[in-house]
C-alpha atoms as a PDB file:
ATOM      1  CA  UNK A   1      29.498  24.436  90.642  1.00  0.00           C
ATOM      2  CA  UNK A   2      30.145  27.581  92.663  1.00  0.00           C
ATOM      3  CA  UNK A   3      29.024  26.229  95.440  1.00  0.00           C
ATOM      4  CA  UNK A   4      29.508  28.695  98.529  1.00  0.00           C
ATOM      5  CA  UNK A   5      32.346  28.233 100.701  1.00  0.00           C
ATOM      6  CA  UNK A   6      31.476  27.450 104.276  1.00  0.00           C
ATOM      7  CA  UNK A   7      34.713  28.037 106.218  1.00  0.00           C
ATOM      8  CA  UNK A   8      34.077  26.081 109.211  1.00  0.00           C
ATOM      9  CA  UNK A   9      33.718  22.666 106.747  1.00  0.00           C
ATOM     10  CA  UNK A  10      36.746  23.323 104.725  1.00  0.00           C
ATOM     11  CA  UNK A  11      40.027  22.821 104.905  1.00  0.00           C
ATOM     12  CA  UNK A  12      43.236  23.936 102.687  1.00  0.00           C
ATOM     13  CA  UNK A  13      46.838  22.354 101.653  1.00  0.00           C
ATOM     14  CA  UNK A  14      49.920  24.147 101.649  1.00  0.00           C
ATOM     15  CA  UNK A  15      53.218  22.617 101.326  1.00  0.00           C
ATOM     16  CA  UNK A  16      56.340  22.531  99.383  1.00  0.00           C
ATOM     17  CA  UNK A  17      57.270  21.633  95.848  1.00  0.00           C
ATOM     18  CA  UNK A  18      58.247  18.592  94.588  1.00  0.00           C
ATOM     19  CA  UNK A  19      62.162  18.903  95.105  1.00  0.00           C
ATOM     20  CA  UNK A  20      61.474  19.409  98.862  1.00  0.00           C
ATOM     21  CA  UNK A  21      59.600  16.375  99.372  1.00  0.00           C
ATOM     22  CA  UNK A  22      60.959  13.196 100.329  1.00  0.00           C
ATOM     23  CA  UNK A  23      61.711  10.540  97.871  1.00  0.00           C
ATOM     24  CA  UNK A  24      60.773   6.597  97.156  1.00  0.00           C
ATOM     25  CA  UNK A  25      59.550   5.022 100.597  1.00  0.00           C
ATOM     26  CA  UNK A  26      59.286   8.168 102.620  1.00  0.00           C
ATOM     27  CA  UNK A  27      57.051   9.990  99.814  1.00  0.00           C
ATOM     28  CA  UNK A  28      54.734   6.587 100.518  1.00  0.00           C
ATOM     29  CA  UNK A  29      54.456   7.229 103.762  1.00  0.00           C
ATOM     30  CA  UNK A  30      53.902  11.023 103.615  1.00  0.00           C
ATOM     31  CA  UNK A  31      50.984  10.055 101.595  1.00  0.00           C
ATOM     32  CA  UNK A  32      49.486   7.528 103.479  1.00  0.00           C
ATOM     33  CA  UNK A  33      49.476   9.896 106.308  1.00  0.00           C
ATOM     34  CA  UNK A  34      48.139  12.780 104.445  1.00  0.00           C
ATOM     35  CA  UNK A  35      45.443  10.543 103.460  1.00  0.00           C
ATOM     36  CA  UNK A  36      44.792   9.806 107.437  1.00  0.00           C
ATOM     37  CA  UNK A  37      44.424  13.704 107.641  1.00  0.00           C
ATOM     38  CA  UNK A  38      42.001  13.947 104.748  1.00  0.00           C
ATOM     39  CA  UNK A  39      39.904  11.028 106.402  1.00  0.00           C
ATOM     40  CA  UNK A  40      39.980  12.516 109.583  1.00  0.00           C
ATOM     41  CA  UNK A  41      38.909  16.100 108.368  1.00  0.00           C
ATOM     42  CA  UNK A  42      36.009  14.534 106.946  1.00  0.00           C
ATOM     43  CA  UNK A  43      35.295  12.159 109.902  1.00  0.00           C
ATOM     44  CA  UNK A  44      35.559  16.177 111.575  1.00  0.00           C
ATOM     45  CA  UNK A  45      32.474  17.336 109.146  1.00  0.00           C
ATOM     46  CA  UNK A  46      34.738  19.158 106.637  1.00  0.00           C
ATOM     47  CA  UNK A  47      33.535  18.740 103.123  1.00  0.00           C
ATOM     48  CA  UNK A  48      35.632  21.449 101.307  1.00  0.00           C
ATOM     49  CA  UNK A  49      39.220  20.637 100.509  1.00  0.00           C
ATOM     50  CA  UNK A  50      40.807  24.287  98.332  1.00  0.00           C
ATOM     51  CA  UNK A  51      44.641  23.514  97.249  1.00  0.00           C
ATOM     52  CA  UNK A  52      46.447  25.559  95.214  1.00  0.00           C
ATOM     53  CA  UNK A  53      47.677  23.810  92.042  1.00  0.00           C
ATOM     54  CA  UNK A  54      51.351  23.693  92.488  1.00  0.00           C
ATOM     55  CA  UNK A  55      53.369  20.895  91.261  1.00  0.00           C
ATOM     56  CA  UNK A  56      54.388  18.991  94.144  1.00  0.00           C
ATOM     57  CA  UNK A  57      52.137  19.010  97.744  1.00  0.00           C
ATOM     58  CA  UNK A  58      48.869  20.290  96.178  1.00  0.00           C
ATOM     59  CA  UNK A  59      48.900  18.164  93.278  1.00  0.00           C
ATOM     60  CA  UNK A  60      49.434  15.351  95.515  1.00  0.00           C
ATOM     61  CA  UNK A  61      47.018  16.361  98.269  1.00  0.00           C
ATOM     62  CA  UNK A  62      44.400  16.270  95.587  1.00  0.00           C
ATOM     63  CA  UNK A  63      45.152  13.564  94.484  1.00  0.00           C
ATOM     64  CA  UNK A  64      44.255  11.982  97.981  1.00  0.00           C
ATOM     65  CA  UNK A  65      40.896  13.885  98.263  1.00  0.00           C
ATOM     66  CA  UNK A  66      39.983  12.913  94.628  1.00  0.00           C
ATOM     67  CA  UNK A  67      40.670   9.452  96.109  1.00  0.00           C
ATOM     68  CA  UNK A  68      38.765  10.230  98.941  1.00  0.00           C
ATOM     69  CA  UNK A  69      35.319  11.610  96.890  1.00  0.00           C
ATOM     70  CA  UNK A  70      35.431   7.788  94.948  1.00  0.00           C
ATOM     71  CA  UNK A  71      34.955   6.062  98.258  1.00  0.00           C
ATOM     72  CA  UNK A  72      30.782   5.973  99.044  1.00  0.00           C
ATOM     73  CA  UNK A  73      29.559   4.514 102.464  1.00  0.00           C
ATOM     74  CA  UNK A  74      26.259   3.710 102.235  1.00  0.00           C
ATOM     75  CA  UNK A  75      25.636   4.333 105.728  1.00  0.00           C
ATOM     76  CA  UNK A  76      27.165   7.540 105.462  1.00  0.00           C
ATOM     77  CA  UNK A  77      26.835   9.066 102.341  1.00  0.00           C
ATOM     78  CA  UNK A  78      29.052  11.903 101.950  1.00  0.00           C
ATOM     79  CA  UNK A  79      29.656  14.996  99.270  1.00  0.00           C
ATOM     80  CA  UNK A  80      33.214  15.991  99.396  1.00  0.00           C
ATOM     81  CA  UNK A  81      33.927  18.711  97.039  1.00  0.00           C
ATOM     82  CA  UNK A  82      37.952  19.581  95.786  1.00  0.00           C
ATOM     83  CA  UNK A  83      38.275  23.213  94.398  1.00  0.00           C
ATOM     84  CA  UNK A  84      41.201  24.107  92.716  1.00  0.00           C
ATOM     85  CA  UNK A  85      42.523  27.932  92.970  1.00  0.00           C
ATOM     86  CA  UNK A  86      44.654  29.255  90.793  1.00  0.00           C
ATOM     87  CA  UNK A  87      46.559  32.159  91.372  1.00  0.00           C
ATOM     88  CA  UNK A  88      47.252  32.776  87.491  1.00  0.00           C
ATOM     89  CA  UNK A  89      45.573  31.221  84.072  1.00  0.00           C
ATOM     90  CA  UNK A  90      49.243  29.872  82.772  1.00  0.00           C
ATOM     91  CA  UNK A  91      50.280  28.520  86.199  1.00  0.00           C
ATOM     92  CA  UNK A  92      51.057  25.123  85.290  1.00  0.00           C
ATOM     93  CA  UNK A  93      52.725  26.345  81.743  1.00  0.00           C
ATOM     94  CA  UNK A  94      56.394  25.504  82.998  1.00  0.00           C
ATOM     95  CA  UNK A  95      55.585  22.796  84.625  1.00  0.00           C
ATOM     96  CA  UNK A  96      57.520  19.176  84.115  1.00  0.00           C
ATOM     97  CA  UNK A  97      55.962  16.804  81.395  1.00  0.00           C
ATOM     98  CA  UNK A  98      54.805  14.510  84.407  1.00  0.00           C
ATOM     99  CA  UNK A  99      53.494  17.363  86.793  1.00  0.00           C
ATOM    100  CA  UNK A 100      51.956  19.168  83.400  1.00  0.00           C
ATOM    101  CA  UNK A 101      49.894  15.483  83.057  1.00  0.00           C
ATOM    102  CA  UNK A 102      49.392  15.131  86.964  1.00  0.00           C
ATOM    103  CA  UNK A 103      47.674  18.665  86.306  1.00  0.00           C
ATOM    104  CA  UNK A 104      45.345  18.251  83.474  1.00  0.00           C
ATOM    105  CA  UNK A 105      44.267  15.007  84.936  1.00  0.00           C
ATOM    106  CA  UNK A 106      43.033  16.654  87.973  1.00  0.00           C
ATOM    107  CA  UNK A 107      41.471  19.799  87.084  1.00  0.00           C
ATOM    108  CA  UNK A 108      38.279  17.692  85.575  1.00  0.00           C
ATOM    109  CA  UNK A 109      38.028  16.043  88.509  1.00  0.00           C
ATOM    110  CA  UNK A 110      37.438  19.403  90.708  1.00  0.00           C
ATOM    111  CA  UNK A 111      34.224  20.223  91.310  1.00  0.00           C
ATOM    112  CA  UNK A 112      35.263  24.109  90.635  1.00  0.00           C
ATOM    113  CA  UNK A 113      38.500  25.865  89.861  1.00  0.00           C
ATOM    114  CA  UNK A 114      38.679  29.686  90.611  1.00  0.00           C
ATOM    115  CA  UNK A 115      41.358  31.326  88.760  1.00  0.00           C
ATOM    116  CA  UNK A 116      42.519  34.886  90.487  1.00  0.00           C
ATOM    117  CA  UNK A 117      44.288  36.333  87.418  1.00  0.00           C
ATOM    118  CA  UNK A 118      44.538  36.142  83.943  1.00  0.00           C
ATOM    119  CA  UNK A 119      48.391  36.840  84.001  1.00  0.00           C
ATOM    120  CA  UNK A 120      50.746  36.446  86.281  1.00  0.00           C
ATOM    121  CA  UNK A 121      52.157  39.289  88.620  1.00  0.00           C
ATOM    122  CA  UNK A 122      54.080  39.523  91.462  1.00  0.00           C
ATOM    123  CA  UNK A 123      51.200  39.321  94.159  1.00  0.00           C
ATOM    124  CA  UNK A 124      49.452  36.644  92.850  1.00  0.00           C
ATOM    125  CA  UNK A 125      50.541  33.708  94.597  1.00  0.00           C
ATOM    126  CA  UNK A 126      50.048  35.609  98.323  1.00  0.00           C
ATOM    127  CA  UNK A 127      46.403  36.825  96.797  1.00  0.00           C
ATOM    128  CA  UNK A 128      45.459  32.563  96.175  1.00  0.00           C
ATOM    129  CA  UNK A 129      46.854  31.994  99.730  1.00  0.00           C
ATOM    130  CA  UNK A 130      45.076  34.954 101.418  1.00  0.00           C
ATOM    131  CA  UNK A 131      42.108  33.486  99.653  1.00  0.00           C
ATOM    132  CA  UNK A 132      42.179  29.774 100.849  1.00  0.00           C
ATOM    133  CA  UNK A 133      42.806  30.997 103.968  1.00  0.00           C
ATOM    134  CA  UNK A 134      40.171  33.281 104.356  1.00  0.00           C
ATOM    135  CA  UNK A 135      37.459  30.632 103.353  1.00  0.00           C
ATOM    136  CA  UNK A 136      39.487  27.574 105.689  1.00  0.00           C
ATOM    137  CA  UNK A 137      39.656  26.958 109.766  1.00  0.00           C
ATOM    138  CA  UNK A 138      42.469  24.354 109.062  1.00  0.00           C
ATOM    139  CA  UNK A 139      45.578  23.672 107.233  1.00  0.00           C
ATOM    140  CA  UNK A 140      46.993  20.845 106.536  1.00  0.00           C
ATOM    141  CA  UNK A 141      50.711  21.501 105.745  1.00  0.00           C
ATOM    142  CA  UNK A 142      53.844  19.973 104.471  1.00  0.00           C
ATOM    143  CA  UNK A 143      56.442  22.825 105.638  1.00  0.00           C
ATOM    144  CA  UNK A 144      59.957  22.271 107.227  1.00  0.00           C
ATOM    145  CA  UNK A 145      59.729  25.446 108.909  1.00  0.00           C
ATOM    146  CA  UNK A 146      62.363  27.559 106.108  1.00  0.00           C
ATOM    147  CA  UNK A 147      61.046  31.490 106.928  1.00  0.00           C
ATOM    148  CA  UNK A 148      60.914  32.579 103.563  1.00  0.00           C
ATOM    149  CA  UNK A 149      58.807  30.362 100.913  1.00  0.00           C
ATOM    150  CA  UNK A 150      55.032  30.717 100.012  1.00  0.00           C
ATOM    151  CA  UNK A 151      54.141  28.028 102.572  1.00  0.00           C
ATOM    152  CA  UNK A 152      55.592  29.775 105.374  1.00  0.00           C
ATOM    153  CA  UNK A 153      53.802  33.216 103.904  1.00  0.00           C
ATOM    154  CA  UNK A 154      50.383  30.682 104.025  1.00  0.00           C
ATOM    155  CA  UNK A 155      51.243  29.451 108.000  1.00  0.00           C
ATOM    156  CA  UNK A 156      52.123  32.536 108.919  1.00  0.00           C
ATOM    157  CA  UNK A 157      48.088  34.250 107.557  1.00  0.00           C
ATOM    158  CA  UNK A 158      46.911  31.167 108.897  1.00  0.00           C
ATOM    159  CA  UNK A 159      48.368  31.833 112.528  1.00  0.00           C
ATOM    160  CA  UNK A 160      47.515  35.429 112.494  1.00  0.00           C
ATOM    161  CA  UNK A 161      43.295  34.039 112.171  1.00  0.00           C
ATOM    162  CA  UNK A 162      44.481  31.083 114.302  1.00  0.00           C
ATOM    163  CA  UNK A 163      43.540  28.163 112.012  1.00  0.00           C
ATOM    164  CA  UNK A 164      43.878  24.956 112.675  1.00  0.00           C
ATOM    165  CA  UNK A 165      47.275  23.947 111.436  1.00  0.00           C
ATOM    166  CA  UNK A 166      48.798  20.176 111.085  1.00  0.00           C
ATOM    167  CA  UNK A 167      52.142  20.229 109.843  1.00  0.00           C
ATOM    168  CA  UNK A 168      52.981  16.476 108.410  1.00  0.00           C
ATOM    169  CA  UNK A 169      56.632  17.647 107.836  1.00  0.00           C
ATOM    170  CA  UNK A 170      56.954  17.291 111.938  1.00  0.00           C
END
């Protein structure tokens, strides 16, 4: 575990909770291409994949890299690491039932969670997206372009070090 971070091979998620997704077929389809983006960041040479454990876009963007790390090429043999950070210890607390699962089920699968704070406070979330991305050089996104929302705080740090960005919402 704790594994440095090499921020040319890694890449972070941001996106939106789970009540601005889309629903039933379209949700398929946003996943299917998210997966695309995965493959082709590691076809790119990126090996780190940081999300931030919110219900929603980063649970489900793990779930594609955790996906991802199953699948071994012989010819190619790959280590593709998911680290999960946390902006506060009882993040997922008030989570749904179903996210809360989605959650737990995950977090053994990473190959290192880094938690920021023990409690919350009111700077935590913009400290966990400052940190993934400081340690990134791209983004892979899932924001419909509202001004004011954590995402748009995490586009906006990653346009000011001019990150890669791919927004799937477009």
């Amino acid at each position: 575990m704790n594994q440095k971070i090499i921020r040319e091979k890694t890449v972070c998620f941001t996106g939106h909770r789970s009540e601005k997704l889309p629903k039933s077929e379209a949700l398929g389809n946003l996943r299917t291409r998210l997966a695309d983006e995965i493959e082709k960041a590691i076809q790119d040479g990126y090996n780190t994949f940081l999300f931030g454990g919110a219900y929603g876009w980063d649970l489900m963007a793990a779930e594609e890299v955790i996906k991802k790390k199953t699948v071994i090429t012989l010819q190619n043999p790959q280590r593709i690491r998911l680290i999960a950070v946390i902006p506060f210890e009882e993040q997922a607390v008030r989570y749904s039932l179903a996210d809360h699962e989605r959650y737990y089920e995950i977090m053994p699968k990473c190959d290192d969670v880094i938690t920021l704070n023990t409690h919350y406070n009111s700077q935590c979330y913009a400290q966990r997206n400052q940190y993934m991305v400081d340690r990134s050089s791209r983004v892979i996104c899932y924001w419909n372009k509202q001004a004011v929302s954590g995402t748009a705080q995490t586009v906006r740090m990653a346009e000011k070090q001019k990150l890669e960005i791919i927004n799937l919402y477009e």
